[in-house]
PDB file of N, CA and C in Angstrom:
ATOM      1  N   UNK A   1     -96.139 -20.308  -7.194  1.00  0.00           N
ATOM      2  CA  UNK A   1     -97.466 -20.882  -7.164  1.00  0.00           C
ATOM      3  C   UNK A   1     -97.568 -22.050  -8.136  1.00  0.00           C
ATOM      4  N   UNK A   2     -96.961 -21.982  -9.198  1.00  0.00           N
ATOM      5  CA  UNK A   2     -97.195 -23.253 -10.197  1.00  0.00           C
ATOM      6  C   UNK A   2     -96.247 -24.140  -9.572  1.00  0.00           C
ATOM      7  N   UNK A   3     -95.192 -23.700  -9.141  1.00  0.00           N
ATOM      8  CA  UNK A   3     -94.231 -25.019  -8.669  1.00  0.00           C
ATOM      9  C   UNK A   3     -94.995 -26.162  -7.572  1.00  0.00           C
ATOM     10  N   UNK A   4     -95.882 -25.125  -6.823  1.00  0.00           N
ATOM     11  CA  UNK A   4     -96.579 -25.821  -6.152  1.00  0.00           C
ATOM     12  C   UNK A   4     -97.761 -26.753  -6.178  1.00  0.00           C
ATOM     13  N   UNK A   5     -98.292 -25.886  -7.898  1.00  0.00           N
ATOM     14  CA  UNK A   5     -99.317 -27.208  -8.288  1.00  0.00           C
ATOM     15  C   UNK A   5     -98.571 -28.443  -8.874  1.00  0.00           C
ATOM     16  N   UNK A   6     -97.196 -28.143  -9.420  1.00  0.00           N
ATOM     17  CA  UNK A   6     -97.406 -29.458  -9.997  1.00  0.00           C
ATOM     18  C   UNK A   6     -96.489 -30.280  -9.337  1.00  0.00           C
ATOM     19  N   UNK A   7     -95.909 -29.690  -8.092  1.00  0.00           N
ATOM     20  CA  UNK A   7     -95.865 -30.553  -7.130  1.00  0.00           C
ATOM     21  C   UNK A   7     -97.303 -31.542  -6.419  1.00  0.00           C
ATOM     22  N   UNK A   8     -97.640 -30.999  -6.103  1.00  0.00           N
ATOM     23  CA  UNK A   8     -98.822 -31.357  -5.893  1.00  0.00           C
ATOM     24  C   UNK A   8     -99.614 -32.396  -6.552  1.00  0.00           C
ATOM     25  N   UNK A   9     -99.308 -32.193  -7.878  1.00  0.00           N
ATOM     26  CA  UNK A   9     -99.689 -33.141  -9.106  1.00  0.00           C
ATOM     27  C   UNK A   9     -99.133 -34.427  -8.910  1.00  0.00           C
ATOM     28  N   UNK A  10     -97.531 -34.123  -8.993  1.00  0.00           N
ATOM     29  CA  UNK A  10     -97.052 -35.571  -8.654  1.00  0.00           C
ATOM     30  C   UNK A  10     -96.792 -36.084  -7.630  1.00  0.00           C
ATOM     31  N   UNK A  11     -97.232 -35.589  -6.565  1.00  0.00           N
ATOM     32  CA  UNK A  11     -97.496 -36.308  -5.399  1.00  0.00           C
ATOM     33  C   UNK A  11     -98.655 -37.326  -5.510  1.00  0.00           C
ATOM     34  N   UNK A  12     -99.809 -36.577  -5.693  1.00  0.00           N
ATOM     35  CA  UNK A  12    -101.347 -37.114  -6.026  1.00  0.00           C
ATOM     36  C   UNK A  12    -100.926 -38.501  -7.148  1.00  0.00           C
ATOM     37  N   UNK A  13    -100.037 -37.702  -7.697  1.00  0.00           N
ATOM     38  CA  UNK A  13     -99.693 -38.994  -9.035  1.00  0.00           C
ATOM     39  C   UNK A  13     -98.920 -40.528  -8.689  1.00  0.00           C
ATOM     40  N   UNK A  14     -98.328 -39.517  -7.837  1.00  0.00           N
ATOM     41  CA  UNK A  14     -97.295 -40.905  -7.565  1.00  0.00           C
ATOM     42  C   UNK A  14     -97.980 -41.851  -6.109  1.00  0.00           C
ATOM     43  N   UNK A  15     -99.443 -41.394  -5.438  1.00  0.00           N
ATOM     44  CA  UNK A  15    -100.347 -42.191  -4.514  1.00  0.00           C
ATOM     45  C   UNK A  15    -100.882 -42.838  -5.119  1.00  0.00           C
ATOM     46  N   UNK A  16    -101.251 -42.460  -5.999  1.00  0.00           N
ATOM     47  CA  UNK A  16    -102.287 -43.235  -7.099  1.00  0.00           C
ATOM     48  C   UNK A  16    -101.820 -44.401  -7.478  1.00  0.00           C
ATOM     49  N   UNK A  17    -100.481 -44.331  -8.306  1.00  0.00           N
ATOM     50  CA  UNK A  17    -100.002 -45.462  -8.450  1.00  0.00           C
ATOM     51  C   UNK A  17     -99.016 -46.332  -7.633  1.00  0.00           C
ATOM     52  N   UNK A  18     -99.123 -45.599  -6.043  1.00  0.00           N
ATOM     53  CA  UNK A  18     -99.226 -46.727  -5.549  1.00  0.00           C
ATOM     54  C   UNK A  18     -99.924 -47.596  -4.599  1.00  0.00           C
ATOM     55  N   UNK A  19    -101.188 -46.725  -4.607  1.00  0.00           N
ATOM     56  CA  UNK A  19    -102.461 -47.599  -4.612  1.00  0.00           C
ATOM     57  C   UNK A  19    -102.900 -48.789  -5.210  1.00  0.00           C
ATOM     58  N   UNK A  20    -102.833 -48.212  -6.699  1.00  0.00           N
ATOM     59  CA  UNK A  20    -102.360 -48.913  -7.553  1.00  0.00           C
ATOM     60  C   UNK A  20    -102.034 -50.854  -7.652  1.00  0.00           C
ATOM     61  N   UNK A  21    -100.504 -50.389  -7.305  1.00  0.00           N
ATOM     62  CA  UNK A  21     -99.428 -51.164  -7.356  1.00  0.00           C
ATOM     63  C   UNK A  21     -99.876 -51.659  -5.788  1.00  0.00           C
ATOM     64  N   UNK A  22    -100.540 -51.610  -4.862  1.00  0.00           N
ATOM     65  CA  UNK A  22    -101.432 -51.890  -4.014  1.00  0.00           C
ATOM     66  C   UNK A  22    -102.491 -52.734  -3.829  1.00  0.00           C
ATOM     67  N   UNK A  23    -103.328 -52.658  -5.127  1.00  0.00           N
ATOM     68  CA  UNK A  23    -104.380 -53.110  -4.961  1.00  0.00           C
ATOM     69  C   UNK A  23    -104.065 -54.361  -5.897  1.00  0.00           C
ATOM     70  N   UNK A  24    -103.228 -54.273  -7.219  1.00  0.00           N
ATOM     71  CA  UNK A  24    -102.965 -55.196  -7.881  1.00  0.00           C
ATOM     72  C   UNK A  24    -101.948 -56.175  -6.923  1.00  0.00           C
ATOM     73  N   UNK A  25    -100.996 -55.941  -6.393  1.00  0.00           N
ATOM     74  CA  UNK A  25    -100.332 -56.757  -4.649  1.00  0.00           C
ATOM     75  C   UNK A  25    -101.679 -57.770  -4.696  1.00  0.00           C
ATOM     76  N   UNK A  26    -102.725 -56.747  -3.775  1.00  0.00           N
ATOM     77  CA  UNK A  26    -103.564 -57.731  -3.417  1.00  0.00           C
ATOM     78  C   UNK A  26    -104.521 -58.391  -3.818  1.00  0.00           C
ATOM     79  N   UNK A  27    -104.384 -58.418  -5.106  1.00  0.00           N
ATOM     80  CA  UNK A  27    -105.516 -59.504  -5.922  1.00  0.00           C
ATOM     81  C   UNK A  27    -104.791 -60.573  -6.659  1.00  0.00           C
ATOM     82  N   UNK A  28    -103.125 -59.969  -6.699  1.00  0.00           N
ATOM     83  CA  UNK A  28    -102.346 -61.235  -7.626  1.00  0.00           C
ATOM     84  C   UNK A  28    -102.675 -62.263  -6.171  1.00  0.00           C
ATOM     85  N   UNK A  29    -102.193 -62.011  -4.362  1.00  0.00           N
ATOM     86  CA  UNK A  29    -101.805 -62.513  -3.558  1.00  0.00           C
ATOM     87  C   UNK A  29    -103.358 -63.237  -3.699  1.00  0.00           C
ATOM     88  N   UNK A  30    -104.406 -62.521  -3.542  1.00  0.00           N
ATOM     89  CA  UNK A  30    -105.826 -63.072  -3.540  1.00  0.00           C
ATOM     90  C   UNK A  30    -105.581 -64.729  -4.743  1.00  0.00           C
ATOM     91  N   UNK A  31    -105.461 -64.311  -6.061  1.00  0.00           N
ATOM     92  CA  UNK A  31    -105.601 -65.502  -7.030  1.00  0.00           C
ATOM     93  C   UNK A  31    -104.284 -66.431  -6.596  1.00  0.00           C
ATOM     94  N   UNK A  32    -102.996 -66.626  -6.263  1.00  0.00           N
ATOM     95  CA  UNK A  32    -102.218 -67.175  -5.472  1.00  0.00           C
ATOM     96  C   UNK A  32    -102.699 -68.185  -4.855  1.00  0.00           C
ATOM     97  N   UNK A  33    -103.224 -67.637  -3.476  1.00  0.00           N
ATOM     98  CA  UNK A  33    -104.192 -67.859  -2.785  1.00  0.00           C
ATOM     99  C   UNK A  33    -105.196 -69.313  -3.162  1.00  0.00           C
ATOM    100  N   UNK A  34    -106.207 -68.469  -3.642  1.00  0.00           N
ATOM    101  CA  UNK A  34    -106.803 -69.774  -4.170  1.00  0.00           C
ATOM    102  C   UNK A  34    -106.436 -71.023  -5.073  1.00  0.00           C
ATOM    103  N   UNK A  35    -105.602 -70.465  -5.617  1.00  0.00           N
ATOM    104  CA  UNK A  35    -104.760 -71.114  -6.610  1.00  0.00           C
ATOM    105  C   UNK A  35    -104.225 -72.618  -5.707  1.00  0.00           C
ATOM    106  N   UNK A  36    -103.409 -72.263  -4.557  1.00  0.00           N
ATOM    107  CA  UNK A  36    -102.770 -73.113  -3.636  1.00  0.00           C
ATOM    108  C   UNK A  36    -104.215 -73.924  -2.893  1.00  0.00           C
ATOM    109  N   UNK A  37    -104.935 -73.307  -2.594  1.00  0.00           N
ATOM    110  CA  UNK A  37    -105.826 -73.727  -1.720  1.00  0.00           C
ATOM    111  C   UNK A  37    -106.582 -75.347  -2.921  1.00  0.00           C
ATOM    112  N   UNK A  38    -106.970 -74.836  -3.942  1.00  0.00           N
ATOM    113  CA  UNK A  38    -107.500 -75.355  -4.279  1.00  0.00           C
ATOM    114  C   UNK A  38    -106.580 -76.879  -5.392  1.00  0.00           C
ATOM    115  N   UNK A  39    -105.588 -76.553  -5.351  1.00  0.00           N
ATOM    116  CA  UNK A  39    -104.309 -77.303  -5.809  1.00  0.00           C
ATOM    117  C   UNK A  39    -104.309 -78.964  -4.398  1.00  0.00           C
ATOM    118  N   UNK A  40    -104.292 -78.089  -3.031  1.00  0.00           N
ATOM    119  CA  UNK A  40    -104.028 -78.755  -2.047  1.00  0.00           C
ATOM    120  C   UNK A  40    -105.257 -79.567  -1.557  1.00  0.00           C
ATOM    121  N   UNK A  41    -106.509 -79.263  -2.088  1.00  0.00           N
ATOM    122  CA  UNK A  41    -107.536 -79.985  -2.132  1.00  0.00           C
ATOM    123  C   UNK A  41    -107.741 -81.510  -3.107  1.00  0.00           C
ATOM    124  N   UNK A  42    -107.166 -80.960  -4.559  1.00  0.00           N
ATOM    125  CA  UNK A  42    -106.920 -81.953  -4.986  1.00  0.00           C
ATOM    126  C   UNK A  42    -106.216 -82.645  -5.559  1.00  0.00           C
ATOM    127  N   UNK A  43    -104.794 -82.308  -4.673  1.00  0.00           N
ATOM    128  CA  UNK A  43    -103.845 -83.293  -4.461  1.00  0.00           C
ATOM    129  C   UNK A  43    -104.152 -84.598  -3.316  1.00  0.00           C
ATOM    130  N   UNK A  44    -105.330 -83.828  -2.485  1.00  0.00           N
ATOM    131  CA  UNK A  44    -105.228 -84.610  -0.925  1.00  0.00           C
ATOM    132  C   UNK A  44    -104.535 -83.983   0.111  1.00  0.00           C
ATOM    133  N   UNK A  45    -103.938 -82.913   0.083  1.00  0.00           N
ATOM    134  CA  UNK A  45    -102.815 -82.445   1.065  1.00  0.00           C
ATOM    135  C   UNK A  45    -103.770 -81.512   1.850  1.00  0.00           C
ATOM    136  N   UNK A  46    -105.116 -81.270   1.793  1.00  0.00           N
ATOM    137  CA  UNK A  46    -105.964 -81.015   2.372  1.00  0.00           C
ATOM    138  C   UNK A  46    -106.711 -81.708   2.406  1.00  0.00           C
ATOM    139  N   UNK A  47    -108.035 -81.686   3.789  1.00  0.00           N
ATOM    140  CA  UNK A  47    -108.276 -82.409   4.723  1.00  0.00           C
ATOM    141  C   UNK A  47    -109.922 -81.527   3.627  1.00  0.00           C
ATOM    142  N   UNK A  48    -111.338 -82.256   3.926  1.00  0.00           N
ATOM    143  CA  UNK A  48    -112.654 -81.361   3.772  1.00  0.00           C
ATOM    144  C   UNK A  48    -112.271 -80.313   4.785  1.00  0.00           C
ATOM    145  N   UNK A  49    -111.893 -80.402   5.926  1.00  0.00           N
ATOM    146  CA  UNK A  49    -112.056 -79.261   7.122  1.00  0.00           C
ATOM    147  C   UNK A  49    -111.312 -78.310   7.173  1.00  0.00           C
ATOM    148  N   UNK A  50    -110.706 -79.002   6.748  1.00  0.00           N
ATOM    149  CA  UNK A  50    -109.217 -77.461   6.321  1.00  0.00           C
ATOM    150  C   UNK A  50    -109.207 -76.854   4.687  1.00  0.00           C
ATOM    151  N   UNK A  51    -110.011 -77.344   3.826  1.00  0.00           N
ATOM    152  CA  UNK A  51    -110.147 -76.643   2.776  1.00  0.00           C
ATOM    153  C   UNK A  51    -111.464 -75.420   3.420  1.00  0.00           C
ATOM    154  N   UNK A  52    -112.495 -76.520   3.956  1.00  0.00           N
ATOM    155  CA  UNK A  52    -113.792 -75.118   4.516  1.00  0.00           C
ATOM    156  C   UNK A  52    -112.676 -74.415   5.451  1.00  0.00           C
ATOM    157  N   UNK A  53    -112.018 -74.652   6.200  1.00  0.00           N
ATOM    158  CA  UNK A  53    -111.654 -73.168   6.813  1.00  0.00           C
ATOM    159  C   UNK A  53    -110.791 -72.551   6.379  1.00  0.00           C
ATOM    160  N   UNK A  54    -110.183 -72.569   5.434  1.00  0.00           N
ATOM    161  CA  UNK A  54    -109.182 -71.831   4.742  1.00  0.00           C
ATOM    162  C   UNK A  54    -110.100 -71.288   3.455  1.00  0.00           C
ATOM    163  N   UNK A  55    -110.757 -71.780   3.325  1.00  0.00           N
ATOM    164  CA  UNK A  55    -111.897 -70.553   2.258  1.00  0.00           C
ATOM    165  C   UNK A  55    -112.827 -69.859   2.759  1.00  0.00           C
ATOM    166  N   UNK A  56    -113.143 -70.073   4.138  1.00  0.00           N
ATOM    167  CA  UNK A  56    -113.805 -69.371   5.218  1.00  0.00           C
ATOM    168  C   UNK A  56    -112.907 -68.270   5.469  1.00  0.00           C
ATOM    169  N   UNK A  57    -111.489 -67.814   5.343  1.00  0.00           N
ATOM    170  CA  UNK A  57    -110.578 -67.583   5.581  1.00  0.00           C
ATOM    171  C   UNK A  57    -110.073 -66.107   4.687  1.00  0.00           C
ATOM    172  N   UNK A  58    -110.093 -66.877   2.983  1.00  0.00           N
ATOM    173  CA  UNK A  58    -109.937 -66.430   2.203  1.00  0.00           C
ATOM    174  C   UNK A  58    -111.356 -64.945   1.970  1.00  0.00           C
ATOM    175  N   UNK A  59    -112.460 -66.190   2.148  1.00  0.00           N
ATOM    176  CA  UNK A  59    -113.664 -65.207   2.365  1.00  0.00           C
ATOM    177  C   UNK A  59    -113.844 -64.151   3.217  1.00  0.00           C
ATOM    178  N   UNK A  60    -113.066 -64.186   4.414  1.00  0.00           N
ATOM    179  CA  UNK A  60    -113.241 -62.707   5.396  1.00  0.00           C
ATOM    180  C   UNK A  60    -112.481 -61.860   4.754  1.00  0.00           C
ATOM    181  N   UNK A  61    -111.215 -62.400   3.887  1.00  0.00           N
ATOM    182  CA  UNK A  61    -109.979 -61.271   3.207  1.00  0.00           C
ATOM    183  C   UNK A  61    -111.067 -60.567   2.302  1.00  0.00           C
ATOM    184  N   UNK A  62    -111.877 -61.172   1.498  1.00  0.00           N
ATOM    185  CA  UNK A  62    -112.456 -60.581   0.489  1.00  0.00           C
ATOM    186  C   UNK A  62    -113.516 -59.687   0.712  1.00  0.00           C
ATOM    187  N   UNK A  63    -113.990 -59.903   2.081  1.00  0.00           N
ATOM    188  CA  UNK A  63    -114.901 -58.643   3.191  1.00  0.00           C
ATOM    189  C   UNK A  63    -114.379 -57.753   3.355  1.00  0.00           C
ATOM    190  N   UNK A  64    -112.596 -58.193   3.437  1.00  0.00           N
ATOM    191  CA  UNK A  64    -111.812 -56.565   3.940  1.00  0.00           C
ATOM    192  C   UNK A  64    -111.918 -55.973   3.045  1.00  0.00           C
ATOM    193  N   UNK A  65    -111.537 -56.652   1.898  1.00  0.00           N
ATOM    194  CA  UNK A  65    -111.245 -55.642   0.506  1.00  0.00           C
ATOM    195  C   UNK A  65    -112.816 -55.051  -0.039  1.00  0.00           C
ATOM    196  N   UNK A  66    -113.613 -55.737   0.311  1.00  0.00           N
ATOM    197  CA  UNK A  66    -114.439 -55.216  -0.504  1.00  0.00           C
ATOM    198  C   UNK A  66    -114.821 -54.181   0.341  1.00  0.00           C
ATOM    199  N   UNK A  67    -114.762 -54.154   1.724  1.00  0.00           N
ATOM    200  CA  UNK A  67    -115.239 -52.591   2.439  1.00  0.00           C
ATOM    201  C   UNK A  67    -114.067 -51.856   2.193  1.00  0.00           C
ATOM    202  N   UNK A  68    -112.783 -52.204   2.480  1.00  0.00           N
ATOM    203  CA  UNK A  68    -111.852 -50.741   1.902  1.00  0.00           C
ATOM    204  C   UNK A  68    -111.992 -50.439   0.157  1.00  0.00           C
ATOM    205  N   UNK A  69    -112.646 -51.029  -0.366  1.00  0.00           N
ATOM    206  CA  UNK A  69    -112.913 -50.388  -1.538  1.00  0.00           C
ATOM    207  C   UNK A  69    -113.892 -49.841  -2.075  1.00  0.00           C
ATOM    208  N   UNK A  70    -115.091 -50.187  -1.106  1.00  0.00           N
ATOM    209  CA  UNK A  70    -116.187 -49.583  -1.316  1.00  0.00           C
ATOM    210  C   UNK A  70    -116.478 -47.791  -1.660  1.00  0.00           C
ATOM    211  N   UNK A  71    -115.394 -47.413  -1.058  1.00  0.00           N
ATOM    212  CA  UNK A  71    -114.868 -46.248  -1.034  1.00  0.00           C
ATOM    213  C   UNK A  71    -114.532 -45.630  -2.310  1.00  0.00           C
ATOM    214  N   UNK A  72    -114.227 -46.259  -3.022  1.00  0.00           N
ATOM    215  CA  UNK A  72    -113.127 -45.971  -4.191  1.00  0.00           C
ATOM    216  C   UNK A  72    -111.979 -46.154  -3.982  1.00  0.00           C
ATOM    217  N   UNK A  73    -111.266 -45.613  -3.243  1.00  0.00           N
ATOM    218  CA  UNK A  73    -109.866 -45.685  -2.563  1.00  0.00           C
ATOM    219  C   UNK A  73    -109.068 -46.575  -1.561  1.00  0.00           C
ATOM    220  N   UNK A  74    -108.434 -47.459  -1.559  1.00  0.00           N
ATOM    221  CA  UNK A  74    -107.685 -48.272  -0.604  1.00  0.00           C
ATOM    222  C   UNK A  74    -106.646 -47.173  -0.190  1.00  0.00           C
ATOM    223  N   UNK A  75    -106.996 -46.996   1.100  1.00  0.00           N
ATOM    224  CA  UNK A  75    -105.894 -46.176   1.830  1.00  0.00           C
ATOM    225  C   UNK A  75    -104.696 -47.030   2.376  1.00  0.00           C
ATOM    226  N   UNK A  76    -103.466 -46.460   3.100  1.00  0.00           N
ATOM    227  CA  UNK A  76    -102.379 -47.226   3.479  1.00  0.00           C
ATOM    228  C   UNK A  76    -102.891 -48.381   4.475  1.00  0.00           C
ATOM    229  N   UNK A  77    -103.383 -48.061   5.240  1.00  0.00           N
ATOM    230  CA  UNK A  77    -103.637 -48.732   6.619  1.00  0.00           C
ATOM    231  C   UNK A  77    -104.570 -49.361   5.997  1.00  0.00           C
ATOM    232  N   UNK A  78    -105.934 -49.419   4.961  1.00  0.00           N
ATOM    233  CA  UNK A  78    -106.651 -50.680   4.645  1.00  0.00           C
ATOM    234  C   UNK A  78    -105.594 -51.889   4.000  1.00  0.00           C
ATOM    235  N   UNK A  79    -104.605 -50.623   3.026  1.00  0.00           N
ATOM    236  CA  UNK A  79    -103.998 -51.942   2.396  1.00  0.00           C
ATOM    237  C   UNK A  79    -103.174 -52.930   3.666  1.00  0.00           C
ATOM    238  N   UNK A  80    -102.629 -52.060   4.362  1.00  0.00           N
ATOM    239  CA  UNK A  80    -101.893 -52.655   5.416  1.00  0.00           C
ATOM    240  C   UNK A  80    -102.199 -54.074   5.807  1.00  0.00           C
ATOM    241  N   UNK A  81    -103.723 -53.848   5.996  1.00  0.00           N
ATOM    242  CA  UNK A  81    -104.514 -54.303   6.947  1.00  0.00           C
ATOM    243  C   UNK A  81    -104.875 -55.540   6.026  1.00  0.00           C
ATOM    244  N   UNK A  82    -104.949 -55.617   4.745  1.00  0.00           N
ATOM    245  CA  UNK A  82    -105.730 -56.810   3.431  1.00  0.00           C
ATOM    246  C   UNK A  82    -104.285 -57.541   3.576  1.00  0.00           C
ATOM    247  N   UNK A  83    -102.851 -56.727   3.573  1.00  0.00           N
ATOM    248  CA  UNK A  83    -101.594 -57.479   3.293  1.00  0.00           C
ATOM    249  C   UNK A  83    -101.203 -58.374   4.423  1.00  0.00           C
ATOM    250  N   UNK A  84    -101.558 -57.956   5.708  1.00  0.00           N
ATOM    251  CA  UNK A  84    -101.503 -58.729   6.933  1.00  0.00           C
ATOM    252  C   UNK A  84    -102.235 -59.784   6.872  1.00  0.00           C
ATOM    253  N   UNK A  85    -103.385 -59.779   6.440  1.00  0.00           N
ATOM    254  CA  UNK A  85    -104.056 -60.932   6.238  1.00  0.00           C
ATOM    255  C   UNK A  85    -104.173 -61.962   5.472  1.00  0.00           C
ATOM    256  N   UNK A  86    -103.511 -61.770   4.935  1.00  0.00           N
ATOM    257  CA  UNK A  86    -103.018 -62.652   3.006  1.00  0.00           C
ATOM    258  C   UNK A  86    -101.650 -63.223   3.692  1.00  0.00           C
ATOM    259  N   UNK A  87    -101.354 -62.787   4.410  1.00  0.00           N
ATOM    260  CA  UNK A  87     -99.409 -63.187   4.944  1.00  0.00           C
ATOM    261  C   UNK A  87    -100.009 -64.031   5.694  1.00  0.00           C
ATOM    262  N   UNK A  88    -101.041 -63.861   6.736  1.00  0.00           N
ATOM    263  CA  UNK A  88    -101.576 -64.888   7.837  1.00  0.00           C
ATOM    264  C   UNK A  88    -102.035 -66.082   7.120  1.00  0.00           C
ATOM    265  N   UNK A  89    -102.429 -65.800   6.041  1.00  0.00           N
ATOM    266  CA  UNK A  89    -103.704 -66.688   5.291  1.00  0.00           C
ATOM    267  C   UNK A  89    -102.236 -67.805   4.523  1.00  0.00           C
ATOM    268  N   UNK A  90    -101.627 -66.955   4.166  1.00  0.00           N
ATOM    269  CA  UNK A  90    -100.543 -67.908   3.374  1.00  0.00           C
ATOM    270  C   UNK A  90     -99.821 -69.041   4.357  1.00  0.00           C
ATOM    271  N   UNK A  91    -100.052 -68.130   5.334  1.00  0.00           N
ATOM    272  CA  UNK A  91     -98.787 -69.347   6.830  1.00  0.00           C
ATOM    273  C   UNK A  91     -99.795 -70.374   7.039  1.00  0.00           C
ATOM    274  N   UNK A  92    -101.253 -70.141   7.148  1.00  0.00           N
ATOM    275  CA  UNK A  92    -102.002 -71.437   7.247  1.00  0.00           C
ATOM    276  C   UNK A  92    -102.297 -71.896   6.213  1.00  0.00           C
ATOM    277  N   UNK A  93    -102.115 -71.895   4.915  1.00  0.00           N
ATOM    278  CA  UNK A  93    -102.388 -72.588   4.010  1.00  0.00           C
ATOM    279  C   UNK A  93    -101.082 -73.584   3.981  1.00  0.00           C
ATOM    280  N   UNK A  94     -99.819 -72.610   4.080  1.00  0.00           N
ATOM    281  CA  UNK A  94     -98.525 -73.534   4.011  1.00  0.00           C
ATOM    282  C   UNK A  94     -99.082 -74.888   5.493  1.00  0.00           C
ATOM    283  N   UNK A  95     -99.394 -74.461   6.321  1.00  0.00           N
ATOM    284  CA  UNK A  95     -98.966 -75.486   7.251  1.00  0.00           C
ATOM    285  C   UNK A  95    -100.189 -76.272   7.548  1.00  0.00           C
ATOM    286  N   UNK A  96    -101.045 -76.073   6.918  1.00  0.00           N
ATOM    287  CA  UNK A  96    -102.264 -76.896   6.573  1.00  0.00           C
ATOM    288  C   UNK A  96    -101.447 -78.065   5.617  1.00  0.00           C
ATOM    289  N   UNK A  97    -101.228 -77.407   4.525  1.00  0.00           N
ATOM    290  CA  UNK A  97    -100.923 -78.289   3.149  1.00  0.00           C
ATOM    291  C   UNK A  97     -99.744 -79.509   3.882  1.00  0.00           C
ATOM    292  N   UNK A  98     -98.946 -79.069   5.015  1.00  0.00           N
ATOM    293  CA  UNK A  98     -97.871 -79.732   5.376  1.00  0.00           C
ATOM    294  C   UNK A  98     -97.721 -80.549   6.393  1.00  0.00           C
ATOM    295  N   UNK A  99     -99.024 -80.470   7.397  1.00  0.00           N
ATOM    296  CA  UNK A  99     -99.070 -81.490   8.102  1.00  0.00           C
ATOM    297  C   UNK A  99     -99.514 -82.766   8.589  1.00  0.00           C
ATOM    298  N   UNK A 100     -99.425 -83.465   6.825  1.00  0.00           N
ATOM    299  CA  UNK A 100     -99.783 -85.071   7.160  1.00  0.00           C
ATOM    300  C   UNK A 100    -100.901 -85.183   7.112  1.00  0.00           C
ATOM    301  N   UNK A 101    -101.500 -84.397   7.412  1.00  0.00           N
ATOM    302  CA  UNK A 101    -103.260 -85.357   7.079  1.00  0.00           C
ATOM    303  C   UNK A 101    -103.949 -84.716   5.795  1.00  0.00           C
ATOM    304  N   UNK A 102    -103.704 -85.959   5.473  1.00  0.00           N
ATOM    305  CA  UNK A 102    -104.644 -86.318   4.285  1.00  0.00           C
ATOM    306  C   UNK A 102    -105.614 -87.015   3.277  1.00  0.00           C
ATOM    307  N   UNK A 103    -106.383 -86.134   2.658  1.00  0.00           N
ATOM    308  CA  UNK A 103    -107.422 -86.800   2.248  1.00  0.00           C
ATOM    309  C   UNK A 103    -106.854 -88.027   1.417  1.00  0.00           C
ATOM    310  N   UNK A 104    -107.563 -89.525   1.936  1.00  0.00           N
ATOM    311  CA  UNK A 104    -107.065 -90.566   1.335  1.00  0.00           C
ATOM    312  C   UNK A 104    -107.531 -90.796  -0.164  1.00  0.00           C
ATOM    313  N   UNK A 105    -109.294 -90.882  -0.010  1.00  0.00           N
ATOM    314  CA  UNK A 105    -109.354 -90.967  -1.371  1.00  0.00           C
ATOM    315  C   UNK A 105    -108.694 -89.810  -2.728  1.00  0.00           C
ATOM    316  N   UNK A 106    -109.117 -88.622  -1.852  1.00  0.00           N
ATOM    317  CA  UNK A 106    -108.737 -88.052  -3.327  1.00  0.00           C
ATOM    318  C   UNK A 106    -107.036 -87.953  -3.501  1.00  0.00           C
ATOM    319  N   UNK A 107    -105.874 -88.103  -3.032  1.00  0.00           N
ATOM    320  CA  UNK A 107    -104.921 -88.455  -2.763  1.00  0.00           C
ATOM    321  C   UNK A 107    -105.006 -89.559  -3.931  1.00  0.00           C
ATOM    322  N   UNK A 108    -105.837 -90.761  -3.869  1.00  0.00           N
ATOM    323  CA  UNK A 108    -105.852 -92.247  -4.247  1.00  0.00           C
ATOM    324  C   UNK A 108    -105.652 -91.484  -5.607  1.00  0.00           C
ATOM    325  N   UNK A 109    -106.926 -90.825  -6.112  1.00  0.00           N
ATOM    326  CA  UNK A 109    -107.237 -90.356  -6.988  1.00  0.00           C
ATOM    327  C   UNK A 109    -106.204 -89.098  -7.712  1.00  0.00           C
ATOM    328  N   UNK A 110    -105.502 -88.661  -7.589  1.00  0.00           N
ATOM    329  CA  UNK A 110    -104.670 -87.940  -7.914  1.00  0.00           C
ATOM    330  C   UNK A 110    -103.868 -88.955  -8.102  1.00  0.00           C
ATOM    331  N   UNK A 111    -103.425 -89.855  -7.628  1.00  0.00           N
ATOM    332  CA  UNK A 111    -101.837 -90.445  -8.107  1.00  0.00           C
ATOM    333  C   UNK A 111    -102.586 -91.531  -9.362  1.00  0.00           C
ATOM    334  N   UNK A 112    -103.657 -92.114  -9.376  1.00  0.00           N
ATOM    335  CA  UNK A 112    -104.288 -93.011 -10.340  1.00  0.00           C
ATOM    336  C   UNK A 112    -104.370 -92.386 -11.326  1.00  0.00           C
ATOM    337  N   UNK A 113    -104.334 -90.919 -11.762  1.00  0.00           N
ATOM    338  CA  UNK A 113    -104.566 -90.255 -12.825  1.00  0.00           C
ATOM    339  C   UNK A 113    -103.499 -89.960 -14.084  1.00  0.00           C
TER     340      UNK A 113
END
């Protein structure tokens, strides 16, 4: 019977932290994230239209998280579900930032500085 609680224990123990190691995933990927977004704004390597939709973007991720956490708990499949979307969010930020159009003035303005 005790073998079984403290099995039990470190099972519970070892979800926790990696919930955990879960939720911190998705808030380093979250600050990343903006980090790039807002780098690529004012370099010029973003467009006004592609910075609003890529923070339009960023903003639905932060809907996911905030309803799977509303809970207390990020389960597998929410995290699943926040990490899928941060991977999507990263491929359009990369290929936003990379395809040529760009903002002229602030571009101007970044290299004058």
């Amino acid at each position: 019977m005790n073998r079984l609680l403290i099995t039990a224990a470190a099972l519970a123990l070892t979800a926790t932290s990696a919930l955990a190691y879960g939720k911190a995933t998705v808030d380093a990927n979250e600050a990343a994230q903006a980090s790039r977004i807002e780098q690529g704004r004012y370099n010029g390597e973003l467009t006004r239209r592609e910075y609003r939709n890529l923070k339009a973007e960023q903003d639905h991720i932060l809907e996911l998280e905030r309803r799977a956490k509303a809970d207390g708990h990020l389960s597998k499949r929410e995290y699943h579900q926040i990490h899928d979307a941060q991977i999507n969010a990263s491929r359009h930020i990369k290929q936003e930032s990379t395809d040529n159009q760009t903002s002229w003035y602030r571009r101007w303005l970044y290299r004058t500085r």
